[in-house]
Structure formats: structure tokens, C-alpha cells
PDB file of N, CA and C in Angstrom:
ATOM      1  N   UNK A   1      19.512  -2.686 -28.010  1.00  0.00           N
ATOM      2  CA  UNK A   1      18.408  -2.379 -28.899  1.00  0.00           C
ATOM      3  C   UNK A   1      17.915  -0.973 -28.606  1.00  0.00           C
ATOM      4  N   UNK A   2      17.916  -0.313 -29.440  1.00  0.00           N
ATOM      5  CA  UNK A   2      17.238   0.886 -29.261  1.00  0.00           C
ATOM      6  C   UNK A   2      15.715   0.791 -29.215  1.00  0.00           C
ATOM      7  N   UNK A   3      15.114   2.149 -28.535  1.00  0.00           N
ATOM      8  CA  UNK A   3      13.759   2.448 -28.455  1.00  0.00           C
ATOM      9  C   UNK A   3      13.063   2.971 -29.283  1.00  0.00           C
ATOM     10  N   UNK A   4      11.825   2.585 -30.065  1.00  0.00           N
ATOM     11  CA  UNK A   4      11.167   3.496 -30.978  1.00  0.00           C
ATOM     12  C   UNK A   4       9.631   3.265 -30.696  1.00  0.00           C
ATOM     13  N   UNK A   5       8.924   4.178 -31.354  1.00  0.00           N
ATOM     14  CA  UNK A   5       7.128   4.227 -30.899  1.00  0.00           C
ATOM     15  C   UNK A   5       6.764   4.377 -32.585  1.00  0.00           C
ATOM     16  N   UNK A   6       5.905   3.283 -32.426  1.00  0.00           N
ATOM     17  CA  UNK A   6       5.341   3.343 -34.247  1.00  0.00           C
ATOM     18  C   UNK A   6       3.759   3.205 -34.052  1.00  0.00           C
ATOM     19  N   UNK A   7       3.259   4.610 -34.176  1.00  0.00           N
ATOM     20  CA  UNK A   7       1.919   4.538 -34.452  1.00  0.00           C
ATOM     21  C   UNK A   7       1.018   4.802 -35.716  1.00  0.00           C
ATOM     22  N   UNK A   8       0.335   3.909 -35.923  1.00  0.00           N
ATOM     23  CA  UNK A   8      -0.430   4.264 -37.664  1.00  0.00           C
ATOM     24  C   UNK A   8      -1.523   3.244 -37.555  1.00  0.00           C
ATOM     25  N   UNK A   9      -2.498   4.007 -37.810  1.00  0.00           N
ATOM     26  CA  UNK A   9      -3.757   3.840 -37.055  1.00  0.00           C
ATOM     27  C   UNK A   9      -4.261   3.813 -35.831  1.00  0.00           C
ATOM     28  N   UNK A  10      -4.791   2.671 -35.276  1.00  0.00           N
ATOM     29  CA  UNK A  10      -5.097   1.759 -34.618  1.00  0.00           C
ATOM     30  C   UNK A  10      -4.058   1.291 -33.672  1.00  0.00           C
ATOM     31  N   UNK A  11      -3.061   1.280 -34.294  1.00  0.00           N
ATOM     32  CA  UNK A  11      -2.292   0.427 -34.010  1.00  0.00           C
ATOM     33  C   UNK A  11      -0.618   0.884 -33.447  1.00  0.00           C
ATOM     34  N   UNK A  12      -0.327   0.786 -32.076  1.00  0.00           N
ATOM     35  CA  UNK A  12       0.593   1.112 -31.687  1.00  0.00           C
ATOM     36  C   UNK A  12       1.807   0.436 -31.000  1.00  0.00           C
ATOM     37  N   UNK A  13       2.942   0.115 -31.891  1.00  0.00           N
ATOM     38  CA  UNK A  13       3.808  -0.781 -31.666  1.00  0.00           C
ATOM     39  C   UNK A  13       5.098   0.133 -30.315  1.00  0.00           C
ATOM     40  N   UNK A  14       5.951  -0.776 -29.900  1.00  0.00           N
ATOM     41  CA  UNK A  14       7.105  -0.065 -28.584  1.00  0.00           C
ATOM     42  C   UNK A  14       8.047  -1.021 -29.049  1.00  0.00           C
ATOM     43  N   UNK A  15       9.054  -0.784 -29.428  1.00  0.00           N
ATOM     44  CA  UNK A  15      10.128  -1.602 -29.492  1.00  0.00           C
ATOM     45  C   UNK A  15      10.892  -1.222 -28.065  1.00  0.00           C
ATOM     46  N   UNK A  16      11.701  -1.818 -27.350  1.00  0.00           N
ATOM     47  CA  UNK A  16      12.478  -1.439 -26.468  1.00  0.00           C
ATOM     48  C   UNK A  16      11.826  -1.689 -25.057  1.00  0.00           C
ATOM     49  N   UNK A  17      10.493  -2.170 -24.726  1.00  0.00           N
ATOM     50  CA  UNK A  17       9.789  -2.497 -23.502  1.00  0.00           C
ATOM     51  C   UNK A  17      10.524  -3.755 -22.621  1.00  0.00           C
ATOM     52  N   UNK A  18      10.460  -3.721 -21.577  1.00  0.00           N
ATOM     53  CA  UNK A  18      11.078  -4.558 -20.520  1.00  0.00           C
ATOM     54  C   UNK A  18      10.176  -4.573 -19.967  1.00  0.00           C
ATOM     55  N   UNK A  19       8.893  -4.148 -19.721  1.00  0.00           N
ATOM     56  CA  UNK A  19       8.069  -4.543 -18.513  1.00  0.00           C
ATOM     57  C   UNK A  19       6.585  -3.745 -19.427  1.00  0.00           C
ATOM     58  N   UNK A  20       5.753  -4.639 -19.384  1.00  0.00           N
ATOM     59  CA  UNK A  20       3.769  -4.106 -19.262  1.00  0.00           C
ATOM     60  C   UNK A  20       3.883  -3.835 -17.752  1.00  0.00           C
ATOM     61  N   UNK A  21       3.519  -2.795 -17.391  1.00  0.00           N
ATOM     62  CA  UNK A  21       3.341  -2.358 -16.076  1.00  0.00           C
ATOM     63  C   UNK A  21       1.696  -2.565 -15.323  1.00  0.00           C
ATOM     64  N   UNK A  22       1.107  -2.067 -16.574  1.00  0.00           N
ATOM     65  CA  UNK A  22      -0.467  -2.474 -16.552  1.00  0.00           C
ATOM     66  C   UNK A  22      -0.628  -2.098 -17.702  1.00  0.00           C
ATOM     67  N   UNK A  23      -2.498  -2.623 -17.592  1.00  0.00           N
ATOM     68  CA  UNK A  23      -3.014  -2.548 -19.002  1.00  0.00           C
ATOM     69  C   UNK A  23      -4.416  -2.857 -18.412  1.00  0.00           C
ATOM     70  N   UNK A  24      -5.450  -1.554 -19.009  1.00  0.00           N
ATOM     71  CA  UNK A  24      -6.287  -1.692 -19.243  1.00  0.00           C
ATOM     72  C   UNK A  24      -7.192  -1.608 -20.293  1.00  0.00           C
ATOM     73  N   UNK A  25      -8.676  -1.145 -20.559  1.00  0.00           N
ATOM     74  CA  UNK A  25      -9.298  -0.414 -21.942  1.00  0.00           C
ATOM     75  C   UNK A  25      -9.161   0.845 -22.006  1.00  0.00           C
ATOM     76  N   UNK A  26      -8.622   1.440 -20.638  1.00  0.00           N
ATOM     77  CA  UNK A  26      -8.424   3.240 -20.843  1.00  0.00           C
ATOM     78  C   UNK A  26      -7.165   3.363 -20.760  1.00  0.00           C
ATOM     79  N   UNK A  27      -6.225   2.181 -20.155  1.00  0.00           N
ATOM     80  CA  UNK A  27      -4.736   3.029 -19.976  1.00  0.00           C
ATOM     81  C   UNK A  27      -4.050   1.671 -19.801  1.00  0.00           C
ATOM     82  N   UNK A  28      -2.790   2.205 -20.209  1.00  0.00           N
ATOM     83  CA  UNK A  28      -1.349   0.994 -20.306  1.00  0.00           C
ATOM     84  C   UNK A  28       0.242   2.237 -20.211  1.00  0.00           C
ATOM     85  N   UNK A  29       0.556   1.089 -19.598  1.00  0.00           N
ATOM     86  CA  UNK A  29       1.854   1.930 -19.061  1.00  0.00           C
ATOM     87  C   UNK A  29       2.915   0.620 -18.868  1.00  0.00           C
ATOM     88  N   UNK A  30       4.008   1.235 -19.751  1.00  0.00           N
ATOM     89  CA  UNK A  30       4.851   0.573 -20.256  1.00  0.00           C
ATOM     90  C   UNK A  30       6.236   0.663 -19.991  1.00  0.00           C
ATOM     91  N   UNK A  31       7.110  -0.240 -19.046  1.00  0.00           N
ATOM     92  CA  UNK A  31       8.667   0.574 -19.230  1.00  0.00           C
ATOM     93  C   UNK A  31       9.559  -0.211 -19.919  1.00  0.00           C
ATOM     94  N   UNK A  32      10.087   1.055 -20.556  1.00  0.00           N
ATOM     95  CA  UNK A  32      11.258   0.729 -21.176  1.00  0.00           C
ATOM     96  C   UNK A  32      13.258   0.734 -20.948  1.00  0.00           C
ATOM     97  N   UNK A  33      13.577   0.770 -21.727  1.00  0.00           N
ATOM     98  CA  UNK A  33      15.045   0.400 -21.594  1.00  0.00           C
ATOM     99  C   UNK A  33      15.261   1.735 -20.628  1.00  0.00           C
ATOM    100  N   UNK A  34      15.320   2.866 -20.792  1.00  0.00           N
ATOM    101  CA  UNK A  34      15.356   3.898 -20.345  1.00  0.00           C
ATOM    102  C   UNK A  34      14.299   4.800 -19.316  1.00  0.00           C
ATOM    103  N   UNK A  35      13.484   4.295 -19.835  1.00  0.00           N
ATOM    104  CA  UNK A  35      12.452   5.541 -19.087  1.00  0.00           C
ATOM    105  C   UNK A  35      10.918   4.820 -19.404  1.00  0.00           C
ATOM    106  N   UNK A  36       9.693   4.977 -19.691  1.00  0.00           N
ATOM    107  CA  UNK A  36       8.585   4.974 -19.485  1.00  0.00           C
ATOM    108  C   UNK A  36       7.433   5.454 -20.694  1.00  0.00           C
ATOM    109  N   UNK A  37       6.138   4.926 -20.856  1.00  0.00           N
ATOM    110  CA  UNK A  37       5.345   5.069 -21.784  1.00  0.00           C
ATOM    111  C   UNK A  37       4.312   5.095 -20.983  1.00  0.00           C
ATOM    112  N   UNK A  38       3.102   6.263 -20.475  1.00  0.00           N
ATOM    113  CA  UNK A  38       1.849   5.806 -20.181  1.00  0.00           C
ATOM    114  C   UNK A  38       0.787   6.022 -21.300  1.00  0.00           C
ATOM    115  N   UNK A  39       0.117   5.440 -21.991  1.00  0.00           N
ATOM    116  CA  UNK A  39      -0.746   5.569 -22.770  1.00  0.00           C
ATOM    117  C   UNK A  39      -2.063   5.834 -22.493  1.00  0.00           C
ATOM    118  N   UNK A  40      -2.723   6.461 -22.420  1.00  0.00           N
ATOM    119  CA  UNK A  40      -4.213   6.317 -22.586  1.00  0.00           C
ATOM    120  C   UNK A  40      -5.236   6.862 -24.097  1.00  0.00           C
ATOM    121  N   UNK A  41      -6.433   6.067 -23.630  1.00  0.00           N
ATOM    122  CA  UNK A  41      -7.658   6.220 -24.689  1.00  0.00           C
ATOM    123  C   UNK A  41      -8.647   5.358 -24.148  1.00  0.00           C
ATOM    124  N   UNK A  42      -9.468   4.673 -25.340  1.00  0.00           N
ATOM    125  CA  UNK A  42     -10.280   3.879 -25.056  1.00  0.00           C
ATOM    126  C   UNK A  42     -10.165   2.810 -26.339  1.00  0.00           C
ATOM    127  N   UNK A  43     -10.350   1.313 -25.481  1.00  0.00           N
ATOM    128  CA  UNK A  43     -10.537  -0.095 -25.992  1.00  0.00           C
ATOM    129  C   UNK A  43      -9.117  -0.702 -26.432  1.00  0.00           C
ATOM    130  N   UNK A  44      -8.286  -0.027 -25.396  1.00  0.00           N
ATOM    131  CA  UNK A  44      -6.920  -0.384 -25.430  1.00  0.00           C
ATOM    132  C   UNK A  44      -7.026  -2.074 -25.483  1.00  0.00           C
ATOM    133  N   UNK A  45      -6.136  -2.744 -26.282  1.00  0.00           N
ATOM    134  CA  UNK A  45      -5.749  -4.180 -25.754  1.00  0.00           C
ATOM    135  C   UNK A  45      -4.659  -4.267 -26.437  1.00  0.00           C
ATOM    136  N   UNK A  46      -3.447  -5.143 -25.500  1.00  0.00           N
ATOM    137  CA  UNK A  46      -2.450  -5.774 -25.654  1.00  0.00           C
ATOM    138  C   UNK A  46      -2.752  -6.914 -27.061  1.00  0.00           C
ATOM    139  N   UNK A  47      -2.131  -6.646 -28.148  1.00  0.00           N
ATOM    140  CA  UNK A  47      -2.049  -7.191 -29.482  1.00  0.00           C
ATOM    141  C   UNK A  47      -0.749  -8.523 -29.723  1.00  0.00           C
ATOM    142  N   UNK A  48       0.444  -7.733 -29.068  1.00  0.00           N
ATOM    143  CA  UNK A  48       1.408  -9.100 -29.034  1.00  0.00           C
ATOM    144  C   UNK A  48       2.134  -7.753 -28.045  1.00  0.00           C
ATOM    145  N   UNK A  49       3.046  -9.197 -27.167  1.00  0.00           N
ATOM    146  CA  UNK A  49       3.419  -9.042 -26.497  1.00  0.00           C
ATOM    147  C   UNK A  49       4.505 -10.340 -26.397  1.00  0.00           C
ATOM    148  N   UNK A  50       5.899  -9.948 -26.525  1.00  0.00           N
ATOM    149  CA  UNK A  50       7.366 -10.559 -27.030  1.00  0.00           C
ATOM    150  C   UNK A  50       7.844  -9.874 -25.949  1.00  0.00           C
ATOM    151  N   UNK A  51       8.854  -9.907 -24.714  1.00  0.00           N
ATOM    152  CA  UNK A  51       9.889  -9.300 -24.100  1.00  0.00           C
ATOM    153  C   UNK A  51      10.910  -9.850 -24.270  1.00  0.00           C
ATOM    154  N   UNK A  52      10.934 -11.165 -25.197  1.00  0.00           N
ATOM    155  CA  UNK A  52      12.365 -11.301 -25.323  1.00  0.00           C
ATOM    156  C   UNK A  52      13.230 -10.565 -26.791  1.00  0.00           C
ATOM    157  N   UNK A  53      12.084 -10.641 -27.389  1.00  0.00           N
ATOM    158  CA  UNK A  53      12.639  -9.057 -28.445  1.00  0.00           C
ATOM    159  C   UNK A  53      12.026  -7.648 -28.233  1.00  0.00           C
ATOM    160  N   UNK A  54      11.977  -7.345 -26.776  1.00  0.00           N
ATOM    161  CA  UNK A  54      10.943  -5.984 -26.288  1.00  0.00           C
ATOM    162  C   UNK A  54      10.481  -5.611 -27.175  1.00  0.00           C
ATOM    163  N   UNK A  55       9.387  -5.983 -27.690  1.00  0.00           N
ATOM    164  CA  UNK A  55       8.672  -5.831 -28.173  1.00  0.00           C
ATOM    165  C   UNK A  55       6.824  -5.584 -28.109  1.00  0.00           C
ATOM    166  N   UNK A  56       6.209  -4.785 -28.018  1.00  0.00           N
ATOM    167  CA  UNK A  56       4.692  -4.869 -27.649  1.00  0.00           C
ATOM    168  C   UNK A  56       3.856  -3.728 -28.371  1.00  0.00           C
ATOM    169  N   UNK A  57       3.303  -4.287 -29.012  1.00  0.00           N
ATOM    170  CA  UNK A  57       2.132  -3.929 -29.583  1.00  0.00           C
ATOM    171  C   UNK A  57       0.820  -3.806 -29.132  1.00  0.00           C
ATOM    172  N   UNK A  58      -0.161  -2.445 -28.962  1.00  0.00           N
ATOM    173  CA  UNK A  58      -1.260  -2.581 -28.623  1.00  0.00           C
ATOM    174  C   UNK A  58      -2.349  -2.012 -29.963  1.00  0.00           C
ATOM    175  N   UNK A  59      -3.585  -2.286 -29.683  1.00  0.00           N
ATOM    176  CA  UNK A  59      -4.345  -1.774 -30.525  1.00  0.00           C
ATOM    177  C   UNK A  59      -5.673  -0.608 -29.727  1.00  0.00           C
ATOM    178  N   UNK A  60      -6.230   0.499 -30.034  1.00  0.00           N
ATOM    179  CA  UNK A  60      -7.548   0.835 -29.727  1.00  0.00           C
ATOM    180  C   UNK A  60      -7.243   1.879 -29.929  1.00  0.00           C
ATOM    181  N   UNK A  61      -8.005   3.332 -29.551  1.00  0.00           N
ATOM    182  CA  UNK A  61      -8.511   4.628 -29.698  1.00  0.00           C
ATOM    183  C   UNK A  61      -7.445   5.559 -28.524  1.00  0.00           C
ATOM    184  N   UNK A  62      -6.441   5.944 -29.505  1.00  0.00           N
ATOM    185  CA  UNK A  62      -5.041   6.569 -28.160  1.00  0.00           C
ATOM    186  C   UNK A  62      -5.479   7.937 -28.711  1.00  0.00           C
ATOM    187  N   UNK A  63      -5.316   8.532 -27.158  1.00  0.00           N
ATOM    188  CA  UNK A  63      -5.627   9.908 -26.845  1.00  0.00           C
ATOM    189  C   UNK A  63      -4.431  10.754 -26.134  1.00  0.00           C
ATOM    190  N   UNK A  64      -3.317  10.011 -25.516  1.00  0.00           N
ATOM    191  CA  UNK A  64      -2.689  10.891 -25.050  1.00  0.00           C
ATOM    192  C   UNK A  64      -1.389   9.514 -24.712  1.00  0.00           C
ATOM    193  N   UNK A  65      -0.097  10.117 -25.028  1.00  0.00           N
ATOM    194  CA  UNK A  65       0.880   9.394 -24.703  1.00  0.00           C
ATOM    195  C   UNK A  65       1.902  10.106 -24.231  1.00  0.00           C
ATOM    196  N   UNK A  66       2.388   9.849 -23.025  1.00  0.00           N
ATOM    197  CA  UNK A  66       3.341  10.956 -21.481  1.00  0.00           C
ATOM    198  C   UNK A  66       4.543  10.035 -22.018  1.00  0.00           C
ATOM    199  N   UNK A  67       5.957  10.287 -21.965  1.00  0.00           N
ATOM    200  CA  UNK A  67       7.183   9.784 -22.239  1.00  0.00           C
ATOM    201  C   UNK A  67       7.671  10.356 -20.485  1.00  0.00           C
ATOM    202  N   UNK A  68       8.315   9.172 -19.864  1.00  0.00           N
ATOM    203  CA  UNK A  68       8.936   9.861 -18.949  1.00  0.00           C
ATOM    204  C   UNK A  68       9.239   8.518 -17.707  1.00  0.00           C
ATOM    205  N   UNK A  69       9.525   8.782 -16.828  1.00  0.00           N
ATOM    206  CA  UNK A  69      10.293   8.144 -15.696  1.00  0.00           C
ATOM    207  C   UNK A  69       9.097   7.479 -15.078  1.00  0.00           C
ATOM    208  N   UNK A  70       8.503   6.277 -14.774  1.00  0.00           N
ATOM    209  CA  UNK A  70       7.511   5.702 -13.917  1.00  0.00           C
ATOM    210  C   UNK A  70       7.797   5.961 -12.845  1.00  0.00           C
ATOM    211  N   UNK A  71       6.896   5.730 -12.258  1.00  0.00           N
ATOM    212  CA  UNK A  71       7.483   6.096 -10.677  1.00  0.00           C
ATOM    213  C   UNK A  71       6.341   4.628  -9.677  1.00  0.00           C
ATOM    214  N   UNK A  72       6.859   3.741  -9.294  1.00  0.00           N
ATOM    215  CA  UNK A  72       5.875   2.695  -8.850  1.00  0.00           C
ATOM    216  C   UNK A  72       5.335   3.160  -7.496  1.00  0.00           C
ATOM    217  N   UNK A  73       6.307   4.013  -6.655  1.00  0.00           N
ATOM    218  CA  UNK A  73       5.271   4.626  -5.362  1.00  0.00           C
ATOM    219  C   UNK A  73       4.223   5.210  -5.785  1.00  0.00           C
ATOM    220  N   UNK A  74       2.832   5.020  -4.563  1.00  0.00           N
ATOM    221  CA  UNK A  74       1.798   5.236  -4.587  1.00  0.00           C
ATOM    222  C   UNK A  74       1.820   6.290  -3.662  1.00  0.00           C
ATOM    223  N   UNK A  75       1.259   7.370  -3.792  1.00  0.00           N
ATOM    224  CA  UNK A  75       1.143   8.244  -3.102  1.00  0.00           C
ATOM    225  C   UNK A  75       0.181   8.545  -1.721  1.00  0.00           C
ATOM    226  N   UNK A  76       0.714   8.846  -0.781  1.00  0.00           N
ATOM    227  CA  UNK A  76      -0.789   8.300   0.065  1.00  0.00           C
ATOM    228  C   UNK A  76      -1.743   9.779   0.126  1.00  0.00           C
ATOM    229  N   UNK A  77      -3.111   8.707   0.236  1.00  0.00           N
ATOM    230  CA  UNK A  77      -4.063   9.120   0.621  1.00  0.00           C
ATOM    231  C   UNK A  77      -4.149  10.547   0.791  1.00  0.00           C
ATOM    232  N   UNK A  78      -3.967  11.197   2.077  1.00  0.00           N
ATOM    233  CA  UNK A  78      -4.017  12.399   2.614  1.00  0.00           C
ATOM    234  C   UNK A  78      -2.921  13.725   1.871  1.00  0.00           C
ATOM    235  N   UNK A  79      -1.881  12.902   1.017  1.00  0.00           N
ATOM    236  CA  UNK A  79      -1.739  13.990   0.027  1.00  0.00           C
ATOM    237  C   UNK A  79      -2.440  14.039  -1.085  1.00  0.00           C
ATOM    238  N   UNK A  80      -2.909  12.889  -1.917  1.00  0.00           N
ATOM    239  CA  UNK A  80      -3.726  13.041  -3.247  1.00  0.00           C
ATOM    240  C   UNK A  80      -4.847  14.381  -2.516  1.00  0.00           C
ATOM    241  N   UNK A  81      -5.541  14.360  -1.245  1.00  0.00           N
ATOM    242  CA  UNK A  81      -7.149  15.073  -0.798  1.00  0.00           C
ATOM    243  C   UNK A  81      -6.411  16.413  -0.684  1.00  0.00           C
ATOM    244  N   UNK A  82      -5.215  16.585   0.019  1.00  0.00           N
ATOM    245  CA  UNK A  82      -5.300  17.811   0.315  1.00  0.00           C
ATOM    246  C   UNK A  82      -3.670  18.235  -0.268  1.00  0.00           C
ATOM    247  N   UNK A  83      -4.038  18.715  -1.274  1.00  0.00           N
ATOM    248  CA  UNK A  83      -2.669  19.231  -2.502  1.00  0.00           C
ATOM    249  C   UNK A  83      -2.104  20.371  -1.954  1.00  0.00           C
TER     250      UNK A  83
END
């Protein structure tokens, strides 16, 4: 299945998702077949949510959407303070 991003309105569909990574009202981050979706805005919510036809839909106020590689390490501490 290929990957596509369908936004119009409100309303923002992902074909191609394998994993909700998280999800909040400011941010959701999504991976896909290939690579990665982090979304943010405000009053984000998960609308449907299918992984057996990767499929996921969210709805709310999107402000910024990053395409790219997740990365699940957390970075520690004493590098986030001192860059």
C-alpha cells in the first residue's frame, strides 16, 4: 500500500500508518511504512483509527507537519541543557 496525506479542512487523513506513536491536543506523531509524520496544532483528536488498512484519521487546528525518520531515543538530560 502506498503512503498518502489528505488534508481538507479540519480534517487530516494518513493512509500507510503502522503505528500512533502518540497523540495528544497539541501533537501526534505517526509512523509509517517508510518513515514518519509529527503533527502539531491545537485540539488534535484521533477520529478513526484502522491499522489493519493503515489507516488514521485525525481532526483539529494543524499548524505544522515534519515528514521524516522518528527517532524513539530520548535524549538525555545534560545534552537537551547544555547544546
Amino acid at each position: 500500500m502506498s503512503n498518502f496525506l489528505h488534508l481538507e479542512g479540519n480534517c487530516l487523513e494518513i493512509k500507510g500508518a503502522v503505528k500512533v506513536v502518540s497523540s495528544s491536543q497539541s501533537q501526534a506523531v505517526v509512523e509509517t511504512v517508510d518513515s514518519g509524520v509529527v503533527i502539531t496544532g491545537t485540539e488534535i483528536e484521533v477520529k478513526k483509527l484502522n491499522l489493519d488498512e493503515q489507516e488514521v484519521i485525525f481532526s483539529g487546528k494543524f499548524i505544522n507537519l515534519k515528514f521524516g525518520i522518528i527517532s524513539t531515543k530520548k535524549v538525555p538530560l545534560y545534552k537537551r541543557i547544555f547544546k
